[in-house]
N, C-alpha and C. Protein backbone atom coordinates (compact mmCIF):
# COMPACT_ATOMS: atom_id res chain seq x y z
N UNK A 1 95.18 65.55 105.33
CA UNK A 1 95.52 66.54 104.33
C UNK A 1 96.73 67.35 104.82
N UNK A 2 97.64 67.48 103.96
CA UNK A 2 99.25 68.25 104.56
C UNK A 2 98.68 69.62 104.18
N UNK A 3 99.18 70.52 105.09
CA UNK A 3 98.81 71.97 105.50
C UNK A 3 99.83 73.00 105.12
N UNK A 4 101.21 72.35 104.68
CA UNK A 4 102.11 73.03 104.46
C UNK A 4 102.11 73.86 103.07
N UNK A 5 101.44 73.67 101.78
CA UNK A 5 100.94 74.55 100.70
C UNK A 5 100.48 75.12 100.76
N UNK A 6 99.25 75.30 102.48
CA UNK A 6 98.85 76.66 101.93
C UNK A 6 99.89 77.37 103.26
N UNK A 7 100.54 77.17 104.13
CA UNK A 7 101.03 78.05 104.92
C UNK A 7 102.01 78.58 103.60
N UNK A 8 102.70 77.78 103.00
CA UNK A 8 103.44 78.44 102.27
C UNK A 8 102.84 79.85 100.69
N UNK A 9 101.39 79.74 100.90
CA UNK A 9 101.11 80.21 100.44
C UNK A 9 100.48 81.37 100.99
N UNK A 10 100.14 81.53 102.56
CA UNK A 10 100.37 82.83 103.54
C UNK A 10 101.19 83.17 103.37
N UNK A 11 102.71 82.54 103.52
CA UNK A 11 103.59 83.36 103.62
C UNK A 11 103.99 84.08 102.45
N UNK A 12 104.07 83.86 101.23
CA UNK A 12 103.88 84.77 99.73
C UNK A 12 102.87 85.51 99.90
N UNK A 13 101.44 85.32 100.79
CA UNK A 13 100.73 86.69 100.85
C UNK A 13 100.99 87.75 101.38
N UNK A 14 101.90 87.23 102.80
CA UNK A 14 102.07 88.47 103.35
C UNK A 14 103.73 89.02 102.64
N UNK A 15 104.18 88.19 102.11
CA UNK A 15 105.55 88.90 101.31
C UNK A 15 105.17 90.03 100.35
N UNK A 16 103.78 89.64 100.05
CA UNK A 16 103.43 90.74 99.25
C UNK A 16 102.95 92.05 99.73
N UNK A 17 102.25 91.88 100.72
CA UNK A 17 101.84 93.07 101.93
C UNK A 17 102.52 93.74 102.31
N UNK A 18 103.44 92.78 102.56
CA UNK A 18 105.05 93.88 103.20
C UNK A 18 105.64 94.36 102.22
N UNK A 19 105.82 93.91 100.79
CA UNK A 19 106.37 94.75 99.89
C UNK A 19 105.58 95.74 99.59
N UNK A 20 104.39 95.81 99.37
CA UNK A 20 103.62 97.12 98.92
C UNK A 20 103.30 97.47 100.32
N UNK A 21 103.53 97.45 101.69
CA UNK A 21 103.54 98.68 102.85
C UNK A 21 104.58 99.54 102.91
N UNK A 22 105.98 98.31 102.60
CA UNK A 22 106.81 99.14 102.41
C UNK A 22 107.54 99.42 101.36
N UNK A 23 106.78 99.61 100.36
CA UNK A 23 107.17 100.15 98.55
C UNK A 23 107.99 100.16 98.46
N UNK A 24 109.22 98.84 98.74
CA UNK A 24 110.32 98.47 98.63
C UNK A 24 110.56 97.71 96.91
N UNK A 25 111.74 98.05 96.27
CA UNK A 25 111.83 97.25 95.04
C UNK A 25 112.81 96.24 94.98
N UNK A 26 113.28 95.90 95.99
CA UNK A 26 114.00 94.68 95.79
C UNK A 26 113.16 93.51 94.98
N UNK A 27 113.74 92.51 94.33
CA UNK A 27 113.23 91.21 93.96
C UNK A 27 112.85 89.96 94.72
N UNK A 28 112.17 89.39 94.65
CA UNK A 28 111.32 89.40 93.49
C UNK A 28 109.95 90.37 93.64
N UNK A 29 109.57 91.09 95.05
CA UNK A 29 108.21 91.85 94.69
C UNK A 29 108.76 92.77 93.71
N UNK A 30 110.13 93.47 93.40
CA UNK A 30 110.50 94.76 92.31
C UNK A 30 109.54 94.09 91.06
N UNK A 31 109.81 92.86 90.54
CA UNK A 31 109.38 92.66 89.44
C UNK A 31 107.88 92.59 89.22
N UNK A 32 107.09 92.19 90.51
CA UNK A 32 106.01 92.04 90.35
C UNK A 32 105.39 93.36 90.49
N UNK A 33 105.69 94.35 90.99
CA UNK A 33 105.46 96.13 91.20
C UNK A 33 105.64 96.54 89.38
N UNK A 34 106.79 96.32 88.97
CA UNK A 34 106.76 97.01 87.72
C UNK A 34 105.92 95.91 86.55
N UNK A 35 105.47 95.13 86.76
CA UNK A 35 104.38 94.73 85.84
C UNK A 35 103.11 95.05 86.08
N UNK A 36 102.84 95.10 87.43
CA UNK A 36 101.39 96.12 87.64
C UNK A 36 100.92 97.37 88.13
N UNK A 37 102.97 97.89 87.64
CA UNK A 37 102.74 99.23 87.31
C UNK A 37 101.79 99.76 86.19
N UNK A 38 102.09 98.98 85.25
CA UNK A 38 102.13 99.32 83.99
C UNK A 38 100.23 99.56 83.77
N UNK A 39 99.78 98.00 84.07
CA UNK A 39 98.53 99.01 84.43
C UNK A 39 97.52 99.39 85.50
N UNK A 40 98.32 99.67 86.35
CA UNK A 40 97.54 100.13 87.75
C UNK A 40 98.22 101.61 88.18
N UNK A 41 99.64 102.01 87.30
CA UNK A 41 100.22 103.72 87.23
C UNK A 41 100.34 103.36 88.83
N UNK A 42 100.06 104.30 89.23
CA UNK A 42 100.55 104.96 91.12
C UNK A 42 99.65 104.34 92.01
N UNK A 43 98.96 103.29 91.62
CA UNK A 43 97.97 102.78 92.64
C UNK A 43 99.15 101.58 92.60
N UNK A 44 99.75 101.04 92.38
CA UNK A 44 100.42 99.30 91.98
C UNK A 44 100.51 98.67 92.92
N UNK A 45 101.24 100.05 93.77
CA UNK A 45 101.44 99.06 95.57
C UNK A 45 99.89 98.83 96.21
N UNK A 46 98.95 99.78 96.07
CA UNK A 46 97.77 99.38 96.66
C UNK A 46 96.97 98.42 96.34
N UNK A 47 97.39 98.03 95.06
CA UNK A 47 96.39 96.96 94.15
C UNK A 47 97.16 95.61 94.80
N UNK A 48 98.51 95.55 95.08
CA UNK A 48 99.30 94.46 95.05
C UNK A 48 99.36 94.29 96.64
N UNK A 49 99.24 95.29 98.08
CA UNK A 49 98.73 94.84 99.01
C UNK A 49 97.50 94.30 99.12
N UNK A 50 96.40 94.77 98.46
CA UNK A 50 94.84 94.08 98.43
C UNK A 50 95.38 93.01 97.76
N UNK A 51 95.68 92.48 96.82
CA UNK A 51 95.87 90.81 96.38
C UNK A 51 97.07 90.09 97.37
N UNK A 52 97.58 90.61 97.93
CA UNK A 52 98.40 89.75 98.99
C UNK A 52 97.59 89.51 100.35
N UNK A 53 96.47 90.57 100.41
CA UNK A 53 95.54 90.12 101.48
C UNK A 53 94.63 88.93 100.82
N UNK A 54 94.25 89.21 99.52
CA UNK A 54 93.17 87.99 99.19
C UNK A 54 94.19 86.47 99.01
N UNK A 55 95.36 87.17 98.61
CA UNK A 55 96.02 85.55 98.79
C UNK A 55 96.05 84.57 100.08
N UNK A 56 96.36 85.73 101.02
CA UNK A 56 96.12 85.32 102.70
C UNK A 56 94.59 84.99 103.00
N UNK A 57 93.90 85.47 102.69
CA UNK A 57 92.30 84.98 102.91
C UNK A 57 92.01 83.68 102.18
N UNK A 58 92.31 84.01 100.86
CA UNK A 58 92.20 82.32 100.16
C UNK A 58 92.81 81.60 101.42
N UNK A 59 94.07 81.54 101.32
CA UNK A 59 94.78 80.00 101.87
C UNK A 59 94.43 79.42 103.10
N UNK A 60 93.83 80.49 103.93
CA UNK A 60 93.03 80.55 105.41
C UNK A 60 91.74 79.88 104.80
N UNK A 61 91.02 80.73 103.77
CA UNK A 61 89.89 79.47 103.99
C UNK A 61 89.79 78.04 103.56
N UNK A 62 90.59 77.89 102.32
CA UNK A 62 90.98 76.72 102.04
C UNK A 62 91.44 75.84 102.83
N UNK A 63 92.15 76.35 103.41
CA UNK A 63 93.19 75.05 105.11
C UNK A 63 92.17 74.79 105.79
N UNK A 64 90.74 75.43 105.95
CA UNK A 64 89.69 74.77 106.54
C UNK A 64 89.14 73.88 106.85
């Protein structure tokens, strides 16, 4: 089984971690911040580091 889909799919988790640690708006996390701005208001970065951790947890257990 090739392993490289899900590393590549750690690494979009933690792209996302690092964009909502550091509530940076460059693109592409800018775009993904202002769509769950809309409904998550002032939590967006916190909602969008917790799903960049579950993305990283998925792909870890899956590569199992």
């Amino acid at each position: 089984m090739n392993s490289w889909p899900f590393f590549i799919g750690i690494a979009i988790g933690l792209y996302i971690i690092w964009g909502a640690t550091a509530k940076t708006e460059t693109n592409p996390y800018g775009w993904l911040h202002k769509k769950s701005k809309i409904l998550w208001k002032s939590k967006a970065h916190t909602f969008l580091s917790f799903s960049g951790g579950m993305i990283v947890g998925a792909m870890i257990f899956l590569n199992l």
